[in-house]
Every structure is written in structure tokens, then in C-alpha cells.
Protein backbone atom coordinates (compact mmCIF):
# COMPACT_ATOMS: atom_id res chain seq x y z
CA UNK A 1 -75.56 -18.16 -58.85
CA UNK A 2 -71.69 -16.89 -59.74
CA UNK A 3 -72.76 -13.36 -58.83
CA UNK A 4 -74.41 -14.31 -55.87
CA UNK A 5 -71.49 -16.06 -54.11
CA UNK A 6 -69.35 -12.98 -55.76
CA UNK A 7 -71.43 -10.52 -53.91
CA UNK A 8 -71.42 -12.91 -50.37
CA UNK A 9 -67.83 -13.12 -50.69
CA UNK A 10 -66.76 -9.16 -51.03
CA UNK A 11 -69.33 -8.51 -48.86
CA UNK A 12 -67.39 -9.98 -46.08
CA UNK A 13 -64.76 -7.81 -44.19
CA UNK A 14 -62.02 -10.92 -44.31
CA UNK A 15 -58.99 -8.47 -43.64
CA UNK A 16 -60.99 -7.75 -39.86
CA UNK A 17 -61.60 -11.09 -39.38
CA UNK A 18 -57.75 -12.48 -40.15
CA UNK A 19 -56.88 -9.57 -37.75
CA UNK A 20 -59.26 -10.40 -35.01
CA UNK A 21 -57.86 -14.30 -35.32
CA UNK A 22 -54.66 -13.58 -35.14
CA UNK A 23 -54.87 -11.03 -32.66
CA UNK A 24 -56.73 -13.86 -30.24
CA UNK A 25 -54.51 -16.09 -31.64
CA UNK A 26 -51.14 -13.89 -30.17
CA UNK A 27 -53.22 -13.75 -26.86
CA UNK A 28 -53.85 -17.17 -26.68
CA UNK A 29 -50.32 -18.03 -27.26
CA UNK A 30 -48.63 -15.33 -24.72
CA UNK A 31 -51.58 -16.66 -22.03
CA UNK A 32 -50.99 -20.49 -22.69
CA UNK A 33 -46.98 -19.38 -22.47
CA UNK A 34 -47.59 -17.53 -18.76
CA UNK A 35 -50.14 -20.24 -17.72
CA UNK A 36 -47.38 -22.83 -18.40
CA UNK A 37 -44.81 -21.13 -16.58
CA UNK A 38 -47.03 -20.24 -13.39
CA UNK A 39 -48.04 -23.94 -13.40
CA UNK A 40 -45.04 -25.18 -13.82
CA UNK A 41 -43.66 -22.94 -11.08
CA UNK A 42 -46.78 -24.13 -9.05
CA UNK A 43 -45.96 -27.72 -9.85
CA UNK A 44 -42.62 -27.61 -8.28
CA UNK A 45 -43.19 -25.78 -4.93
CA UNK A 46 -46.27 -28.47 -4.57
CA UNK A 47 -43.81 -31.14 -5.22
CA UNK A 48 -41.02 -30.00 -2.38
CA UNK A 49 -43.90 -29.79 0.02
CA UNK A 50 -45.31 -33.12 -0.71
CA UNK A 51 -41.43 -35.09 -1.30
CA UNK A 52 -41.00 -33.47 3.05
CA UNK A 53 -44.06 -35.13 4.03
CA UNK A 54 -43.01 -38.18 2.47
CA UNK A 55 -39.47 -38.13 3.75
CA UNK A 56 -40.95 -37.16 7.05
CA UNK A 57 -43.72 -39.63 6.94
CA UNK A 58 -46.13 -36.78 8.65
CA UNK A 59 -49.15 -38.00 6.90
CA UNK A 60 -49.23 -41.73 6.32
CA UNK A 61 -51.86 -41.39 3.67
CA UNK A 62 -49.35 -39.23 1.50
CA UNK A 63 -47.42 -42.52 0.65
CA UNK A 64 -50.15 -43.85 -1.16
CA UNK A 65 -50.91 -40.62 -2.77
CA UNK A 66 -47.15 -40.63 -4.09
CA UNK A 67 -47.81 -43.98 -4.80
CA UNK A 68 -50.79 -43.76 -7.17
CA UNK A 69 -49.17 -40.23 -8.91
CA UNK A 70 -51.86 -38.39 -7.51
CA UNK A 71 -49.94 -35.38 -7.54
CA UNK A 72 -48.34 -35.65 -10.48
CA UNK A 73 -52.01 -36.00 -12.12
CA UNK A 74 -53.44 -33.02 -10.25
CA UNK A 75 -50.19 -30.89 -10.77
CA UNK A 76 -50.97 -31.59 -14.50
CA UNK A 77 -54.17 -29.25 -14.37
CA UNK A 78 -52.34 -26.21 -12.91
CA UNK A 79 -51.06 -24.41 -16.29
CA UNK A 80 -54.98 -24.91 -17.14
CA UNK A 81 -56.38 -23.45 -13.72
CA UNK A 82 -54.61 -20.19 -14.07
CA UNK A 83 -55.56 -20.18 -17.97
CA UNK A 84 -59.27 -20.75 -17.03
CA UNK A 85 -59.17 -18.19 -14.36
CA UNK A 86 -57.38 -15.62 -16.06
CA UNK A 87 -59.01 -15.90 -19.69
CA UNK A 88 -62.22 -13.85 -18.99
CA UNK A 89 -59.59 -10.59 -18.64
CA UNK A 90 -57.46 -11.79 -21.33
CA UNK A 91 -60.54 -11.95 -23.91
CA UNK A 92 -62.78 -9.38 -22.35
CA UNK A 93 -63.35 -8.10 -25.59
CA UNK A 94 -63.53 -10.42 -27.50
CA UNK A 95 -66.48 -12.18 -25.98
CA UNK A 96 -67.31 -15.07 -28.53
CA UNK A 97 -63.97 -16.43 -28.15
CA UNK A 98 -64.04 -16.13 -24.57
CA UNK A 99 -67.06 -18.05 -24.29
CA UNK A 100 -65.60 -20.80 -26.32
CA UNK A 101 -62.55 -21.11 -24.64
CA UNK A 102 -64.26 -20.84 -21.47
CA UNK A 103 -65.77 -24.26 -22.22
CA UNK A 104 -62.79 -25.59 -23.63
CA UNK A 105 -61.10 -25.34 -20.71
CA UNK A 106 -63.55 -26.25 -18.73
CA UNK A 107 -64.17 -29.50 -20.15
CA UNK A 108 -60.42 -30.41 -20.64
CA UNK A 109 -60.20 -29.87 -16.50
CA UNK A 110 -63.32 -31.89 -15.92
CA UNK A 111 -61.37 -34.38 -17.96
CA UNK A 112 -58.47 -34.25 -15.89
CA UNK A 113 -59.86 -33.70 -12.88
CA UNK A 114 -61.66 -36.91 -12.96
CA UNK A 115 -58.00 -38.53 -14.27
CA UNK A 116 -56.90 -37.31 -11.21
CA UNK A 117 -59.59 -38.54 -8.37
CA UNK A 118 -59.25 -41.82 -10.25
CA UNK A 119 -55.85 -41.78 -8.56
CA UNK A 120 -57.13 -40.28 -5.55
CA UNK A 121 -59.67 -43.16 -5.27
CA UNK A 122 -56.89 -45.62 -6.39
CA UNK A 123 -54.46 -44.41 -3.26
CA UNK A 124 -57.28 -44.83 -0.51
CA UNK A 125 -57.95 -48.39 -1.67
CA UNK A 126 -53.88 -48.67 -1.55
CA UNK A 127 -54.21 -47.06 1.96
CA UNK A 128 -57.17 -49.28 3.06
CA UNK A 129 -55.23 -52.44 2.51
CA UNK A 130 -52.40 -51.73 4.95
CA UNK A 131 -55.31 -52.42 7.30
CA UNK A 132 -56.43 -56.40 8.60
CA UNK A 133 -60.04 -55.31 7.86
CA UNK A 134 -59.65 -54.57 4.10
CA UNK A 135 -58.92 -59.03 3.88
CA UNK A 136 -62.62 -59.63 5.51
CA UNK A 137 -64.34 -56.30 3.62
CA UNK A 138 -62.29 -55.22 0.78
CA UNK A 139 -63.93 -51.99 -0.72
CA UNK A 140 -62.21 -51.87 -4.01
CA UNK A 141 -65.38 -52.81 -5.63
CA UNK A 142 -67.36 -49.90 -4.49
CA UNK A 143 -64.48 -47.69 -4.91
CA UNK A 144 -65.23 -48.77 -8.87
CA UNK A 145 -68.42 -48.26 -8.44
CA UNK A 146 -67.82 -44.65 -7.75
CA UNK A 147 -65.33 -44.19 -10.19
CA UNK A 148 -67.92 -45.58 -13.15
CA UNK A 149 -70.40 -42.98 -11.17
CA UNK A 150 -68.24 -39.93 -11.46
CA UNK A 151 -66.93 -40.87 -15.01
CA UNK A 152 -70.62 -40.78 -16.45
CA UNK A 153 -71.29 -37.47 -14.65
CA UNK A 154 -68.47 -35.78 -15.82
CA UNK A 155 -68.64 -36.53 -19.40
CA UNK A 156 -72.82 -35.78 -19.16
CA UNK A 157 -71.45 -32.38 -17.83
CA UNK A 158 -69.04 -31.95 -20.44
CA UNK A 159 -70.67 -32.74 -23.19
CA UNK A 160 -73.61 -30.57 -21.71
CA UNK A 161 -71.18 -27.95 -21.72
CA UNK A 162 -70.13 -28.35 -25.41
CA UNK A 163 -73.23 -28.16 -26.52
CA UNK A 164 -74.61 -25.06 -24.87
CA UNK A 165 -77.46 -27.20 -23.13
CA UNK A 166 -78.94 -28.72 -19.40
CA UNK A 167 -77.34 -31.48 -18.04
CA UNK A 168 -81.07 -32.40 -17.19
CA UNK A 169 -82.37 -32.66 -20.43
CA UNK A 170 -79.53 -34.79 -21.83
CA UNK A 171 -80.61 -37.30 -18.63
CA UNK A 172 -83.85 -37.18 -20.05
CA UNK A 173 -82.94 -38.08 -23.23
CA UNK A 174 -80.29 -40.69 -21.89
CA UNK A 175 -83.14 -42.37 -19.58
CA UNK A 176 -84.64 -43.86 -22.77
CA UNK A 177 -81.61 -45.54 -23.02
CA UNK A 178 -81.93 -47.43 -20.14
CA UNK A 179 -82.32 -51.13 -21.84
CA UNK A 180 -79.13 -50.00 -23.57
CA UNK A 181 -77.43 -48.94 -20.55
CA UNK A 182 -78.39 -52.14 -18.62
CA UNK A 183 -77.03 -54.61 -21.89
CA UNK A 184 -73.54 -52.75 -21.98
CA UNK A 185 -73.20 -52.45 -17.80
CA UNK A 186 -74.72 -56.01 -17.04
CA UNK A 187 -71.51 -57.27 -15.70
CA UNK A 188 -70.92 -54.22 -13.75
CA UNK A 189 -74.36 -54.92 -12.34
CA UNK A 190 -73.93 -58.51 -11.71
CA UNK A 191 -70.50 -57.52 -9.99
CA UNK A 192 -72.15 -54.97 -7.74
CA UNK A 193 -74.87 -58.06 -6.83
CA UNK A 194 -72.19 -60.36 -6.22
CA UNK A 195 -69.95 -58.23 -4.16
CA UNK A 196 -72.43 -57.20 -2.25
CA UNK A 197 -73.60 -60.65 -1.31
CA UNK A 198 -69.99 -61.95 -0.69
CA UNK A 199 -69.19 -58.73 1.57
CA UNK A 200 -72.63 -59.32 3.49
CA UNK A 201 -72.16 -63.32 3.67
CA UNK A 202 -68.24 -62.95 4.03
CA UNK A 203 -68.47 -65.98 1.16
CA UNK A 204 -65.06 -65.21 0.63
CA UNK A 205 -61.66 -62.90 1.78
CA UNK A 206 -58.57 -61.75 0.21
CA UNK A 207 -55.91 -64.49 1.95
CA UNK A 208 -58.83 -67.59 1.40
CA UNK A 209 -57.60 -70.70 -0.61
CA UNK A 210 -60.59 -71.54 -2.75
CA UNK A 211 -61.44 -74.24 -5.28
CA UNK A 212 -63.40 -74.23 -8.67
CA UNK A 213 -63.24 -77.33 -10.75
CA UNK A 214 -65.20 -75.83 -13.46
CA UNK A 215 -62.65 -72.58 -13.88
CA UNK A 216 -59.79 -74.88 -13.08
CA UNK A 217 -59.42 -72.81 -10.12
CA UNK A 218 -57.19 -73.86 -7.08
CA UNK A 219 -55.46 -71.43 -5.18
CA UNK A 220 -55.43 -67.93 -2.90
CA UNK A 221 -58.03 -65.07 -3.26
CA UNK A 222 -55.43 -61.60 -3.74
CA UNK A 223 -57.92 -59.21 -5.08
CA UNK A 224 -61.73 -58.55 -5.10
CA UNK A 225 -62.98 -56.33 -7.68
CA UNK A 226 -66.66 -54.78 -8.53
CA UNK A 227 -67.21 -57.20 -11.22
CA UNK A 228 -63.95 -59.82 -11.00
CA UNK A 229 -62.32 -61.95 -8.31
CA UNK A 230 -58.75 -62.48 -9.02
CA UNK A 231 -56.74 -65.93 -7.65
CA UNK A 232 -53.44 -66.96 -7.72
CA UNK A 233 -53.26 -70.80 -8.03
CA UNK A 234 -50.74 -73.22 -6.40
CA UNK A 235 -49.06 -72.94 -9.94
CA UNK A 236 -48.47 -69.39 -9.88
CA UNK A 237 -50.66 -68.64 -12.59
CA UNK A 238 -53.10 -66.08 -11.90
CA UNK A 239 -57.14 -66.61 -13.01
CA UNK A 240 -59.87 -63.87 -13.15
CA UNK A 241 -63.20 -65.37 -11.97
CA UNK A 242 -66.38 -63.64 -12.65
CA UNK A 243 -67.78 -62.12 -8.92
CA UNK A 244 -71.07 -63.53 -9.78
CA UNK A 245 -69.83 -66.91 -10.49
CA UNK A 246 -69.23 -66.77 -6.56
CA UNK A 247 -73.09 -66.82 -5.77
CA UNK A 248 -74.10 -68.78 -8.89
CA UNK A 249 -72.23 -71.54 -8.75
CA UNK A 250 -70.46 -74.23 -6.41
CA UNK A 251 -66.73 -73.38 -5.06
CA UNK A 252 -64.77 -74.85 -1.97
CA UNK A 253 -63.23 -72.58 0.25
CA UNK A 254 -59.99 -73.57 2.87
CA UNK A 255 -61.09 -70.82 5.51
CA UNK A 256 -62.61 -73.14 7.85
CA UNK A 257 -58.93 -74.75 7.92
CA UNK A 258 -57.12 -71.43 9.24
CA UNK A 259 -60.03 -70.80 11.59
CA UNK A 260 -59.93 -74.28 12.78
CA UNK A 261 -56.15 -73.88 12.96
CA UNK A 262 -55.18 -77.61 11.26
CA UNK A 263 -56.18 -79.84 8.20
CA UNK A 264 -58.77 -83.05 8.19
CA UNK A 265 -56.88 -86.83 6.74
CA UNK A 266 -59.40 -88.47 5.43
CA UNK A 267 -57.88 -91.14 3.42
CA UNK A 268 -58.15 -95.25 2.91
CA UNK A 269 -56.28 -98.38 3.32
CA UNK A 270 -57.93 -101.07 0.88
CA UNK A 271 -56.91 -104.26 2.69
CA UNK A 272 -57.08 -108.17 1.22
CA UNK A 273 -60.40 -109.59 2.44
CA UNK A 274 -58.27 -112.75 1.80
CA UNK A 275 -55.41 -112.05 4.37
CA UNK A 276 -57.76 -111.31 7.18
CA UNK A 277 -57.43 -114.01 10.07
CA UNK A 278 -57.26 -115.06 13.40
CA UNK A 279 -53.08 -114.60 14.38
CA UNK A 280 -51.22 -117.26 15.31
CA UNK A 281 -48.24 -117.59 17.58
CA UNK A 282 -45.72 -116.26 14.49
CA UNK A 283 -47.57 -113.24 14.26
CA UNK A 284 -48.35 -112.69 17.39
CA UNK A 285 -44.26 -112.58 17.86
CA UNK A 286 -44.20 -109.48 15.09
CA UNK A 287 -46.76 -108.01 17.83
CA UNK A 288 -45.21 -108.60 20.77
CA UNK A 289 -41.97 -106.85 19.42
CA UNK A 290 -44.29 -103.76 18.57
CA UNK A 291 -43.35 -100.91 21.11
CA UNK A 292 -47.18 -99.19 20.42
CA UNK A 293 -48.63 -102.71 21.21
CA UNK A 294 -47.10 -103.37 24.61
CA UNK A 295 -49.35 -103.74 27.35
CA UNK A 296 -52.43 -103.13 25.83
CA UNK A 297 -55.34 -105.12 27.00
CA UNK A 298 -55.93 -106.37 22.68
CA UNK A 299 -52.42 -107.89 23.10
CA UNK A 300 -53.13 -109.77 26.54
CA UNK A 301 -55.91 -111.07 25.16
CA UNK A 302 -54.14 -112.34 22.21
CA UNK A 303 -51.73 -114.07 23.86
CA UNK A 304 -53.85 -115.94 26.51
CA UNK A 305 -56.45 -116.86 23.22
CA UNK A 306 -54.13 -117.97 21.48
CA UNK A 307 -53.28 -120.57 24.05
CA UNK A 308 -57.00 -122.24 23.35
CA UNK A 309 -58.34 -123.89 20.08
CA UNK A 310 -59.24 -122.37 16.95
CA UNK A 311 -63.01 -123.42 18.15
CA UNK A 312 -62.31 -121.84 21.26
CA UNK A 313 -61.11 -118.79 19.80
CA UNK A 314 -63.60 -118.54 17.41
CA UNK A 315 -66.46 -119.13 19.94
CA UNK A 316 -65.46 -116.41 22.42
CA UNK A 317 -64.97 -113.92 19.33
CA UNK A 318 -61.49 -113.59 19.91
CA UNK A 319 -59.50 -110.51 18.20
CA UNK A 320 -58.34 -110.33 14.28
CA UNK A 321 -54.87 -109.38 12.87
CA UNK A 322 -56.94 -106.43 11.14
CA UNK A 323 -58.61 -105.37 14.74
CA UNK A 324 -54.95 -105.33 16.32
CA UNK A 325 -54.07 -103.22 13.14
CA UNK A 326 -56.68 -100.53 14.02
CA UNK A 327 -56.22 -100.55 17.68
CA UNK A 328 -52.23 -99.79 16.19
CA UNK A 329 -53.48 -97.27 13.75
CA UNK A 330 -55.10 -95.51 16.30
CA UNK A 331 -51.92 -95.39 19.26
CA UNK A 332 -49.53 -94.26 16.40
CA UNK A 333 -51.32 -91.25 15.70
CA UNK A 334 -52.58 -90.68 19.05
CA UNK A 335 -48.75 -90.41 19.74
CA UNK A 336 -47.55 -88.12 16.45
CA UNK A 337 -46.86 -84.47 17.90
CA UNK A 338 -48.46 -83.10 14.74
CA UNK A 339 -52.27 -84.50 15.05
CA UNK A 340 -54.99 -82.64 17.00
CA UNK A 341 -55.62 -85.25 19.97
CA UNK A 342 -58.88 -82.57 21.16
CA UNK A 343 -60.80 -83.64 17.60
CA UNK A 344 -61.95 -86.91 16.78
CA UNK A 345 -59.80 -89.92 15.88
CA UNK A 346 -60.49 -93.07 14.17
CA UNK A 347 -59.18 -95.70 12.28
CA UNK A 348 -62.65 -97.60 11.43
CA UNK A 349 -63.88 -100.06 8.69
CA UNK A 350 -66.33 -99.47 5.43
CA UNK A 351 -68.42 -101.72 3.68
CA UNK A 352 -66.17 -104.15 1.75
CA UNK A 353 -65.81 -103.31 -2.46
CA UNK A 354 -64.93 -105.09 -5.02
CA UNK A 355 -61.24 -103.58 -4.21
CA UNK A 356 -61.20 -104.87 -0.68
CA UNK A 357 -62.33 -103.57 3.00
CA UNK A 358 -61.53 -100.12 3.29
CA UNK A 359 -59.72 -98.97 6.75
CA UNK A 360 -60.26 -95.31 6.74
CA UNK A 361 -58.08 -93.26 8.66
CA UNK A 362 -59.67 -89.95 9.92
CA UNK A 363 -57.81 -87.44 12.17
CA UNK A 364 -57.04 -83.95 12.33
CA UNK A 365 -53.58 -82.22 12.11
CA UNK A 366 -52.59 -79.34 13.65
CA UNK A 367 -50.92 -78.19 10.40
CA UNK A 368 -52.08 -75.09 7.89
CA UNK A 369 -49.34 -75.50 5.40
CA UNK A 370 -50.19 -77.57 2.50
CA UNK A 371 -46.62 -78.79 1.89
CA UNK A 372 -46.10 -79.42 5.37
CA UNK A 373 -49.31 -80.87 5.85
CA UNK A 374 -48.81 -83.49 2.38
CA UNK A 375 -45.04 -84.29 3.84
CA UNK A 376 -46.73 -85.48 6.84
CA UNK A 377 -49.88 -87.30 5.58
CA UNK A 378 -46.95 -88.62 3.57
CA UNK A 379 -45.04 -90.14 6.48
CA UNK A 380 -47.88 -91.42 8.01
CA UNK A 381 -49.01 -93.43 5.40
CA UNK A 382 -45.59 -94.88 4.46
CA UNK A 383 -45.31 -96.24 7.96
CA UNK A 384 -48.56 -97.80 7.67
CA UNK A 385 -48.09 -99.57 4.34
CA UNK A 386 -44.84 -101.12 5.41
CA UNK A 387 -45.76 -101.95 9.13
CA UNK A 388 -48.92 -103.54 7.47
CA UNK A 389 -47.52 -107.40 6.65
CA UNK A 390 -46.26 -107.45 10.15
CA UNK A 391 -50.25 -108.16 10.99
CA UNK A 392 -50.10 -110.65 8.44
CA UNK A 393 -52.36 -108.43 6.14
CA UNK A 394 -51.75 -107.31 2.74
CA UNK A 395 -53.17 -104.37 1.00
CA UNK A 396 -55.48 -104.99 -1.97
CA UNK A 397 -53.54 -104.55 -5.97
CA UNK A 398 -55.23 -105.34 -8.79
CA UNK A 399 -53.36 -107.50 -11.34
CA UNK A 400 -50.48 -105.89 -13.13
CA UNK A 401 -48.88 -106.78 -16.22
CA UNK A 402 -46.12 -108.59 -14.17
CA UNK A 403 -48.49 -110.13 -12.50
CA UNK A 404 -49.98 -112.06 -15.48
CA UNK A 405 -46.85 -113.10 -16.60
CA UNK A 406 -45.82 -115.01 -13.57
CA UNK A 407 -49.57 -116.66 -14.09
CA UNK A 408 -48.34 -117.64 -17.50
């Protein structure tokens, strides 16, 4: 066995082998050398040109280009261009190095050149948002889609490349991977569902408030991704939501406010059952004095009731300190500036509760900020609180602990 690997071993010209290394390896150093300095030299003159555009602003796309280092990427694969294109003369004769670097090279500008459109694909979505159709149809999650496309190709090729073989049959092979493929790209999947849905239902746009109690969620819409919808809440906290989650599951969305240009009130007054009454002539003073009140035909008939006897009154179904209070409910915020006087307006009763009567109030504001819109819904309801026990009503408390101890 010792003589055998003896024989193999001076049987093998190793002093023309060293030589032909090193004498590819001296090539390949003097070409990587020239290829780096005609890059390099390439870079810079691509750089001036595109740094003029910019400070010219003669292509508006450019911007985003700059913006995403597109060039910088590309510029990246010139030493390798002119090494690619120049190595078939450098290692003519040497033709099973050539072939190896060839692929080399090759694969390492696939690589790169996919790095690059990346950033390419990056800048257009950048581009596309400058525009007011990207907030109704954003496209960033088809723009992934293509990205995840290209990727897989690329690598198929190069690794096709690598190993001396068809692109083709290493599909073949990969196409019994399918279950696999679906397990580790199910979200990606799912995304591409969702997104599709949302762009074809417009469900939601970048710029909609939206709600979802089950994520927490409460705040704007700033991105929409292939597989991920990303929200800024009121607390400047930012949440990723799953895209699917979208068509799966319940959410509110506040886009029906901006279209409708104001926000609903929709709130309740729980008033004493026990404090509601026919007026008598000390209330009907607080009334009188009432600026809102003033020669409406409720008040009138108030003061010439009030005239008769409680049978009377009560026969003839005269008005109640809580029906005054909704007929003033109703002329206060018919006469706020800030509520919508073309949409409906009420200030109407619900079925008593253990708590009270409700008086709902429900009226729409002209007013798309939520702080401005609280501050007023605010005012409003302070007025009406401490107007209230000039009607003689009181609004329903239950018990507190100061309460008891006055009992006691």
C-alpha cells in the first residue's frame, strides 16, 4: 500500500502544477488589480453624471434612486464586469481555470445584481408614494412579491451554474418540494391573499385610523406590506399586524369619518327618574331667564299651564321639566358653529335602567381631529351637566362612600 501511494505521488509532475497555479495565480492578481482600477474609474464618472441630475433635478425618479443607493449598489459590480468580460483572453490557455472563474464571476454578479434591483425595486416604491394614488393602492406588496420571485430565480441559476447542470432539472427536483415550499412561504401566501383582497375591496389605505381590540390596535395605517400591515397608534408606538388578520378577523376603520368630513356624538345623560316633574312657577323662572328658551311655543305653554291645577295640567298632558330639557338640548346644539345642522339631530329618551332614563344625545360634528373633536364633545357636555338642575333634574350617581356616611 506504501509503494503504491509512493509510486502515485512521484508520478505526479507537482513542480508543473505549482507553476501553472502560480502563474494563474499572478494573472488573476494583475486582472483583479486592472479590473479594480477600471471600475473604480467607471464608478466615479457614473457618479458625477448621476450627482448633475440630482442637483439639476432632470429626472425626478433619480432622487429616489440616490435615495435607495441604487448606484452605489450597481457601481459595486463594475470591477467584476470588466473581470468577467475580459477573463476569457486573460486565461485563454488555461481553459479549466477559465471555466471556473467564468462561473465564479458569474454567480458573484447574479448575486449582486439582484442586491442591486432590490434597490431599484425599493426606489420605485419610494417614487410611487410621492403620488395620492399609492394611499388608496399601495404596491409595495407586489413589489415584494417580485423581489421573493427574482431572489429564487437567481440563486436556482446560480447554483445551476455551480454545479455544471439545467436550471430545469433542479425545478424538477425542487417541485417535489412543493409541501415544503408552501409550510416555509405560508405567510407570504396568506399576505399575497390578503393584500390582494384589501387592494380589490379598498378594506383599508395608508392615512386610515383603524381599530383592533384584540392586537391592542388603535391608530393610523403608514405602511402596507405583502405579508404585514404596519400602524402607528395614538401612543406613538408602532404595531405590525398580520395582512391576513385584515380579512379574518373584525377591525373598525375611521375612513367613513374623513369621507363624511365630521365625527358622530353618541353619548348619554342618565337622569333621576325621581326628579322628573311637572315645573312649577320657581322653575319655570330658571326658564324664563334661559336665552335658548325664549319664545318658544314649549315655554308659552308652560307658562299659561301653569296658571291651571295640577289636575288640569295633568289632564291636558301638559309639558315636563325633562321635555323642556330636550327641546333645550336640541336649540343649543342646533346653534354650536361646530355641529353638522344637514345630518340628523336628536336629543331623545331610552328605556329607563336600573341607573336611570337615559337622554341620548346624537349629532354630528363637522370636526376630523380627534383632539379637537374630544375638546368639544367636552364643552358640550359640561354645559349640559351644570345647566341640568336649572330644570329641576338631577343626573343619576350611585352611592359613594361619602354618601353612606352622611346616611350614618
Amino acid at each position: 500500500m506504501i509503494e503504491l501511494l509512493s509510486t502515485w505521488f512521484y508520478s505526479i509532475d507537482w513542480y508543473g502544477k505549482l507553476y501553472i497555479a502560480g502563474y494563474a495565480a499572478v494573472r488573476l492578481f494583475i486582472a483583479l488589480a486592472v479590473s479594480f482600477i477600471i471600475g473604480k474609474g467607471a464608478g466615479i464618472l457614473v457618479s458625477s453624471i448621476v450627482r448633475r441630475f440630482v442637483e439639476h433635478d432632470i429626472f425626478s425618479f433619480n432622487k429616489s434612486l440616490v435615495r435607495k443607493d441604487f448606484y452605489k449598489r450597481f457601481i459595486m459590480m463594475f470591477p467584476f464586469f470588466v473581470l468577467y468580460f475580459t477573463a476569457e483572453f486573460i486565461f485563454h490557455d488555461i481553459l479549466k481555470f477559465a471555466l471556473f472563474i467564468d462561473r465564479i464571476l458569474f454567480s458573484i454578479l447574479a448575486l449582486m445584481g439582484i442586491y442591486s434591483m432590490s434597490a431599484f425595486i425599493d426606489a420605485l416604491d419610494h417614487y410611487y408614494q410621492e403620488f395620492e394614488v399609492s394611499r388608496k393602492n399601495p404596491i409595495k406588496g407586489y413589489l415584494q412579491l417580485v423581489k421573493i420571485f427574482l431572489t429564487i430565480s437567481i440563486l436556482i441559476i446560480i447554483i445551476s451554474t455551480l454545479l455544471n447542470s439545467s436550471p430545469w432539472g433542479f425545478l424538477s427536483g425542487f417541485g417535489a418540494m412543493t409541501a415544503l415550499v408552501i409550510l416555509v412561504f405560508k405567510d407570504w401566501i396568506l399576505g399575497l391573499i390578503a393584500s390582494i383582497q384589501i387592494s380589490a375591496n379598498n378594506l383599508i389605505v395608508i392615512g386610515d385610523s383603524i381599530e383592533m381590540e384584540k392586537y391592542g390596535i388603535n391608530g393610523e395605517v403608514i405602511e402596507i406590506s405583502l405579508s404585514t400591515v404596519k400602524v402607528k397608534n395614538w401612543d406613538n408606538t408602532i404595531s405590525m399586524v398580520p395582512a391576513y388578520s385584515l380579512i379574518s378577523e373584525t377591525f373598525k376603520n375611521m375612513h367613513g369619518i374623513k369621507e363624511s368630513g365630521g365625527r358622530r356624538i353618541k353619548r348619554v345623560l342618565y337622569i333621576d327618574i325621581n326628579s322628573i316633574a311637572l315645573p312649577d312657577e320657581k322653575i319655570l323662572k330658571k326658564m324664563q331667564k334661559l336665552a335658548l328658551l325664549q319664545g318658544t311655543d314649549e315655554l308659552k305653554n308652560l307658562s299659561r299651564s301653569i296658571k291651571t291645577t295640577r289636575e288640569d295640567r295633568i289632564n291636558k298632558s301638559s309639558i315636563t321639566n325633562i321635555g323642556l330639557f330636550r327641546k333645550y338640548v336640541e336649540l343649543y346644539l342646533t346653534a354650536l358653529p361646530e355641529i353638522d345642522h344637514e345630518k340628523k339631530l336628536m336629543a331623545k329618551l331610552l328605556e329607563p335602567t336600573g341607573n336611570g332614563i337615559p337622554l341620548q344625545i346624537y349629532v354630528f360634528t363637522s370636526i376630523i381631529d380627534i383632539v379637537e373633536y374630544e375638546l368639544a364633545v367636552a364643552g358640550i357636555f359640561e354645559h349640559l351637566i351644570a345647566v341640568i338642575p336649572e330644570f329641576g333634574l338631577k343626573l343619576f350617581q350611585n352611592p359613594s362612600g361619602g354618601d353612606m356616611r352622611r346616611l350614618t
